[in-house]
N, C-alpha and C. Protein backbone atom coordinates (compact mmCIF):
# COMPACT_ATOMS: atom_id res chain seq x y z
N UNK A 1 4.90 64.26 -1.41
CA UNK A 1 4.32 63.76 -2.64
C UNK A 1 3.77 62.36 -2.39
N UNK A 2 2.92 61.76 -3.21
CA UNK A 2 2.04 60.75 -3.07
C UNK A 2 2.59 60.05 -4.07
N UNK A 3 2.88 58.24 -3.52
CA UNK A 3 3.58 57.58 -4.03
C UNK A 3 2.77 56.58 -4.48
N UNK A 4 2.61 55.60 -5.40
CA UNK A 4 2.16 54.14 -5.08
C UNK A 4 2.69 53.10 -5.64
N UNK A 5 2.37 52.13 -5.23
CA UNK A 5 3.75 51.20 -5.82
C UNK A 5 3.21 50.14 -6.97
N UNK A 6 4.69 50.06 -7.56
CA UNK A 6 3.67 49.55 -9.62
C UNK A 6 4.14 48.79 -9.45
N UNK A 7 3.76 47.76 -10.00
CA UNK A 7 4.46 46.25 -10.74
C UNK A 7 5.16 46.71 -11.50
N UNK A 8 6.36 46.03 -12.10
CA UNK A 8 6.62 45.80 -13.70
C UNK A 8 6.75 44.76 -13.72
N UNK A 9 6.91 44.04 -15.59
CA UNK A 9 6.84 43.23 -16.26
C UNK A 9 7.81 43.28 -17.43
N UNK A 10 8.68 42.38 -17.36
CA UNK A 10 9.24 41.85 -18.30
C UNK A 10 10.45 43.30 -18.16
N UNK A 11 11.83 42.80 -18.86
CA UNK A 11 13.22 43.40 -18.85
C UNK A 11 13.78 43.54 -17.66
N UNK A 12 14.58 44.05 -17.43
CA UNK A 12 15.50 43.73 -16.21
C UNK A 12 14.60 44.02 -14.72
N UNK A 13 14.23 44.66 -14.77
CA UNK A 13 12.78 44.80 -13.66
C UNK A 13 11.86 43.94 -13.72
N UNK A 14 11.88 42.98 -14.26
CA UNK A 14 10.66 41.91 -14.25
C UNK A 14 10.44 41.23 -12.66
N UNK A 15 8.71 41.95 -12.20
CA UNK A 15 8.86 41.17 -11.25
C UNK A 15 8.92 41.69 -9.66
N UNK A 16 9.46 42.74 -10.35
CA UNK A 16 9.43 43.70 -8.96
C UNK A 16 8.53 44.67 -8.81
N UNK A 17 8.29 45.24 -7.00
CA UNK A 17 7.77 46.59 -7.15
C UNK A 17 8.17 47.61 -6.60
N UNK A 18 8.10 48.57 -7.21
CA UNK A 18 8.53 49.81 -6.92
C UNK A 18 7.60 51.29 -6.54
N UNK A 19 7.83 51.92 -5.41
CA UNK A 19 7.17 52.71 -5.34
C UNK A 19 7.05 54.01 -6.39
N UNK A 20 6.51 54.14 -6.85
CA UNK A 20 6.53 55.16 -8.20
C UNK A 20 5.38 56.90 -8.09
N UNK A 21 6.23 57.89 -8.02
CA UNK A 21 5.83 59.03 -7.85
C UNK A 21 4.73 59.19 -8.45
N UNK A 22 3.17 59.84 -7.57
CA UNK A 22 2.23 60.27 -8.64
C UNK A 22 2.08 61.61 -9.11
N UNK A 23 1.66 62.01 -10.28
CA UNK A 23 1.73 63.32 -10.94
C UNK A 23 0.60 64.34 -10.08
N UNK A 24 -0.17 65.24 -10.59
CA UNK A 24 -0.78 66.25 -9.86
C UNK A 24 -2.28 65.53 -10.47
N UNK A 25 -2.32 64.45 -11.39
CA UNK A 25 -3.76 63.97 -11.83
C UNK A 25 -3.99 62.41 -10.64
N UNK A 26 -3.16 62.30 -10.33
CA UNK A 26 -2.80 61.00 -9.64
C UNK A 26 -2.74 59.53 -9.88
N UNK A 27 -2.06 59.94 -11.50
CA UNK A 27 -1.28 58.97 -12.28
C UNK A 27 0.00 59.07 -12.10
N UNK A 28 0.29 57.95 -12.47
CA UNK A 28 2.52 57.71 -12.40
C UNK A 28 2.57 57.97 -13.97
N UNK A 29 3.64 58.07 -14.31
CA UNK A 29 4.13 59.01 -15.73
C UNK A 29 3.88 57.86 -16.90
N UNK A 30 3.85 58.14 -17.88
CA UNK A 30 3.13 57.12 -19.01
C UNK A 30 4.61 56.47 -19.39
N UNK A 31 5.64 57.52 -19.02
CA UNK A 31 7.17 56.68 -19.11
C UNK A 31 7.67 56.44 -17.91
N UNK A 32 8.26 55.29 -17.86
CA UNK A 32 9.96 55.08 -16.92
C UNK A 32 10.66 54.69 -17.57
N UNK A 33 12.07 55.70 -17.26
CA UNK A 33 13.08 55.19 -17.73
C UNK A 33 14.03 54.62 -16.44
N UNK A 34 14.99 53.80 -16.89
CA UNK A 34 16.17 54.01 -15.75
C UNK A 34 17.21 53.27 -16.71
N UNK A 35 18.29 54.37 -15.98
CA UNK A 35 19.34 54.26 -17.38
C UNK A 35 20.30 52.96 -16.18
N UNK A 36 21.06 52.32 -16.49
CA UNK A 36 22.29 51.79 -16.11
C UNK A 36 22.98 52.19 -16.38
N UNK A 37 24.32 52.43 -15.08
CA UNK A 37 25.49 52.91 -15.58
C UNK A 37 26.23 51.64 -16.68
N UNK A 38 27.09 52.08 -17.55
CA UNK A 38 28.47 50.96 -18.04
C UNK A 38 29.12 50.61 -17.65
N UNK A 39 29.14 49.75 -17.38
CA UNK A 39 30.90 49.13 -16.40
C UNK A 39 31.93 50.01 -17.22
N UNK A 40 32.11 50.11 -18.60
CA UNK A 40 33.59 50.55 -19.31
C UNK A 40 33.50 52.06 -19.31
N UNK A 41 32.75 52.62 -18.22
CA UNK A 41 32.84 53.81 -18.21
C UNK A 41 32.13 54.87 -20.05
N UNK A 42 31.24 53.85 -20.68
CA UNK A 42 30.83 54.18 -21.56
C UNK A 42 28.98 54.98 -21.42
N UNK A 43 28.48 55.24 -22.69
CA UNK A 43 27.08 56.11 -21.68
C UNK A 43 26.22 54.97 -21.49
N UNK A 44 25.45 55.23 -20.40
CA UNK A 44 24.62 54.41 -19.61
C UNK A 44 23.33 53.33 -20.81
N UNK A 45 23.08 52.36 -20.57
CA UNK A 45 21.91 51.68 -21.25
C UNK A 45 20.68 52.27 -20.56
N UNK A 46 19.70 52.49 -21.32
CA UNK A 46 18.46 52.77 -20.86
C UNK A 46 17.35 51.86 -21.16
N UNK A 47 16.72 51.17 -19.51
CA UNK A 47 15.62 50.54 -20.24
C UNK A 47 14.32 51.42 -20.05
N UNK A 48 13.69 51.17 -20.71
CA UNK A 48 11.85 51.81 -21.09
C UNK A 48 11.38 51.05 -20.93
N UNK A 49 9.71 51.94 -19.87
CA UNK A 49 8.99 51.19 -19.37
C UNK A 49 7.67 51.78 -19.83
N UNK A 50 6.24 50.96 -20.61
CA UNK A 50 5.38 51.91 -20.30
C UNK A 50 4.29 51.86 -19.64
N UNK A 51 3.72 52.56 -19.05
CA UNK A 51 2.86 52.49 -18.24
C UNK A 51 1.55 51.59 -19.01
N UNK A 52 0.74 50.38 -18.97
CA UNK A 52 -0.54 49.21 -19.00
C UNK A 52 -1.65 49.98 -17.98
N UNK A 53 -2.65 49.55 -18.31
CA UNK A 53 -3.91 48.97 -16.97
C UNK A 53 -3.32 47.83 -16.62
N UNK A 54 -3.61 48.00 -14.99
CA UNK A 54 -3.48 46.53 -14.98
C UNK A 54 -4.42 45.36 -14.53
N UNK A 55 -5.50 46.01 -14.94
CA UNK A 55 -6.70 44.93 -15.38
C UNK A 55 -7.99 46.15 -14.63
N UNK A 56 -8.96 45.18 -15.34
CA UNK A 56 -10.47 45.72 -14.62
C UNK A 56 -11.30 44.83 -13.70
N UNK A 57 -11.78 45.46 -12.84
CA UNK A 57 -13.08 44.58 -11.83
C UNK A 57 -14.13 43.85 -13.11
N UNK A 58 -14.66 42.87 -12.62
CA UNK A 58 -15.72 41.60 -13.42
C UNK A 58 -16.82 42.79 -13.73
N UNK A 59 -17.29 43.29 -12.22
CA UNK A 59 -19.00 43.86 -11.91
C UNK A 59 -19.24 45.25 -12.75
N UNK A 60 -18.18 45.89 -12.28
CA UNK A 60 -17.80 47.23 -12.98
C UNK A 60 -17.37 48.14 -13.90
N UNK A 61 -15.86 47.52 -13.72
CA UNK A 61 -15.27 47.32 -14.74
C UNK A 61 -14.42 48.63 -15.20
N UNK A 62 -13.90 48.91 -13.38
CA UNK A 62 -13.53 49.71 -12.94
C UNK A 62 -11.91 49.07 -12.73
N UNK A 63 -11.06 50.20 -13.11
CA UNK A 63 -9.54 49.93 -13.58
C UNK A 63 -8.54 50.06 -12.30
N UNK A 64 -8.07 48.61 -12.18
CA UNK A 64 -7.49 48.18 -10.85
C UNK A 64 -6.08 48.84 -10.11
N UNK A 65 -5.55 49.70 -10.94
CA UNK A 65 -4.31 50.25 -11.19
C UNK A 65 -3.52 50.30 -12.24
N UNK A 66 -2.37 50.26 -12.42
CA UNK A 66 -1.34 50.14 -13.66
C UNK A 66 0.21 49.32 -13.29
N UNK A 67 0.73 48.82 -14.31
CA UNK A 67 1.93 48.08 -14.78
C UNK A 67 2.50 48.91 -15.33
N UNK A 68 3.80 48.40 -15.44
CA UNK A 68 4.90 49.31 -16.14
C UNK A 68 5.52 47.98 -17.48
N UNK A 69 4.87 47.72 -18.41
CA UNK A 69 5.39 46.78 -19.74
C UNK A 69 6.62 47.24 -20.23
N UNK A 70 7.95 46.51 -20.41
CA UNK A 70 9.12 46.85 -21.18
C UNK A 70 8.84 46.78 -22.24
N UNK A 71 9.49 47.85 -22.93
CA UNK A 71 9.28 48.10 -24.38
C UNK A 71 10.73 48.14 -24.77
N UNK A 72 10.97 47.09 -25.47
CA UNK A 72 12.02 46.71 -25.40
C UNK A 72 13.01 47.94 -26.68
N UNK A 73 12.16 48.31 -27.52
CA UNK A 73 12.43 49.26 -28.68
C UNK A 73 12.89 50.82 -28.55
N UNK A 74 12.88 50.74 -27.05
CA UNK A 74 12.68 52.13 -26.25
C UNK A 74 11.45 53.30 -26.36
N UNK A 75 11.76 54.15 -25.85
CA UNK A 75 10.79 55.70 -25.50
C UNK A 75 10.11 55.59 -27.05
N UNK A 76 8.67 55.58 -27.42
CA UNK A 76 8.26 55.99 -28.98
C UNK A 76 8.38 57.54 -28.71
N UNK A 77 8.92 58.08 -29.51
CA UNK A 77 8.82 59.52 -29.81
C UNK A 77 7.49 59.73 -30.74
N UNK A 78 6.70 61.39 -30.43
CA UNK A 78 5.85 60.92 -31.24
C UNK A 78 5.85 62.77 -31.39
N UNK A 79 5.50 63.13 -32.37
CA UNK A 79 5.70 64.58 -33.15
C UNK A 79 4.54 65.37 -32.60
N UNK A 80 4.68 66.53 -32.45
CA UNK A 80 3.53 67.22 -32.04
C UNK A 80 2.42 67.89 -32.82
N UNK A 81 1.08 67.67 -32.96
CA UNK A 81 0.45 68.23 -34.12
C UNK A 81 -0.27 69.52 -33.58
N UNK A 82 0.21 70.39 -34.01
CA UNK A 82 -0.62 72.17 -33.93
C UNK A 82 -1.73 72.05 -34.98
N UNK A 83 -2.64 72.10 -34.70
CA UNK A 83 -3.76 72.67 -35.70
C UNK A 83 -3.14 73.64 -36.79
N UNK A 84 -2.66 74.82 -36.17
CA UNK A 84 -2.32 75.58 -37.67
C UNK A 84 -0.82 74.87 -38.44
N UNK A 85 -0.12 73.75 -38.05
CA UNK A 85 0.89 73.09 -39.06
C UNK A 85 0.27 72.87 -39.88
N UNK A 86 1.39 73.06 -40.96
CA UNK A 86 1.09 71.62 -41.92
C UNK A 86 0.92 70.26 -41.87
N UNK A 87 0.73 69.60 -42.49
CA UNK A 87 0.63 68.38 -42.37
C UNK A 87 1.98 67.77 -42.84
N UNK A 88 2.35 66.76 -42.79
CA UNK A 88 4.04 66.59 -43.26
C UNK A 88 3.86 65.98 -44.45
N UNK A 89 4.25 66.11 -45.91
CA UNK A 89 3.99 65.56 -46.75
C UNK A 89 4.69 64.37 -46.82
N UNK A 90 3.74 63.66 -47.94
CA UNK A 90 3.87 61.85 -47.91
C UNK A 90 5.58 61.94 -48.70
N UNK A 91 5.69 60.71 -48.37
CA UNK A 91 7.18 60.42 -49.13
C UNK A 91 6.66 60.33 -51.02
N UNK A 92 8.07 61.02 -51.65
CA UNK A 92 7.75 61.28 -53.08
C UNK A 92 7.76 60.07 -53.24
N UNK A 93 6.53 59.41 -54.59
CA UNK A 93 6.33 58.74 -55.62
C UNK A 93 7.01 58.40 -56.48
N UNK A 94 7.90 57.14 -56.86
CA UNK A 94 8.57 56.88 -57.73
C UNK A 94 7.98 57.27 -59.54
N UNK A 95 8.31 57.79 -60.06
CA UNK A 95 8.06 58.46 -62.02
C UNK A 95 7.43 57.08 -62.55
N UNK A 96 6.43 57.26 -62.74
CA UNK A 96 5.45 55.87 -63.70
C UNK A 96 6.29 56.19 -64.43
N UNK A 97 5.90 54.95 -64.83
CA UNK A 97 6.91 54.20 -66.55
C UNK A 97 6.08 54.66 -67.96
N UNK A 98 6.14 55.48 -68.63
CA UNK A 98 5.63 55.75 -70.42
C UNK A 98 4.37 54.49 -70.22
N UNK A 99 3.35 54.92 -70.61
CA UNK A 99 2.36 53.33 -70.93
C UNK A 99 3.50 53.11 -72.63
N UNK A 100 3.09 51.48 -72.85
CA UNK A 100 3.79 50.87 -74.34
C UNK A 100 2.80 51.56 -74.72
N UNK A 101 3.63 51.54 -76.49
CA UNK A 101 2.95 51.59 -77.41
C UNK A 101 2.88 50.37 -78.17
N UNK A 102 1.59 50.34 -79.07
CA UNK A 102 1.21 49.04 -79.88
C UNK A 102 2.41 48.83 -80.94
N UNK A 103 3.39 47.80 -81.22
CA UNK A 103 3.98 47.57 -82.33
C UNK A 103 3.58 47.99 -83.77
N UNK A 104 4.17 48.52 -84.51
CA UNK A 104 4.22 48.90 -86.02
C UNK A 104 4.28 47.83 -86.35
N UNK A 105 3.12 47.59 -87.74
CA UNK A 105 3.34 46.78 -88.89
C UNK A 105 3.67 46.89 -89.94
């Protein structure tokens, strides 16, 4: 397999590089994770990484490789949309209030 090696930036990897596996398009994965074990024998911390550009040529403007940015919030999960779903409906609307009525004289 064909490797190449990424920067990261920022969280406990800040700074280093690592050789990072490329996929069958010959990109590295839009995630890294790497969990730490716990010292107290508790489940591991995971930090998230996501894959940046990491910049463009002046002339061209042609994309120099990629970074791995900590996201400190972890992995975004993101829902899958099928054409034939539904759409997910909006959160319910709190009940308007009666409009007043004009005072009796």
């Amino acid at each position: 397999m064909k490797s190449e090696n990424t920067p990261f930036r920022g969280g406990p990897l800040d700074g280093r590089v690592l050789p990072i596996l490329l996929g069958p398009t010959g990109h590295p994965p839009k995630w890294y994770e790497v969990p730490v074990p716990d010292a107290d024998d508790g489940p591991p911390t995971v930090y998230a990484y996501r894959r940046e550009p990491a910049g463009h040529t002046k002339r061209l403007g042609i994309q120099r490789g990629w970074v791995y940015e900590y996201a400190p919030g972890g992995r975004e999960r993101r829902e899958l949309k099928w054409p034939w779903s539904k759409p997910s409906a909006p959160p319910a609307a709190p009940p308007a209030a009666p409009p007043a009525s004009p005072p009796d004289e």
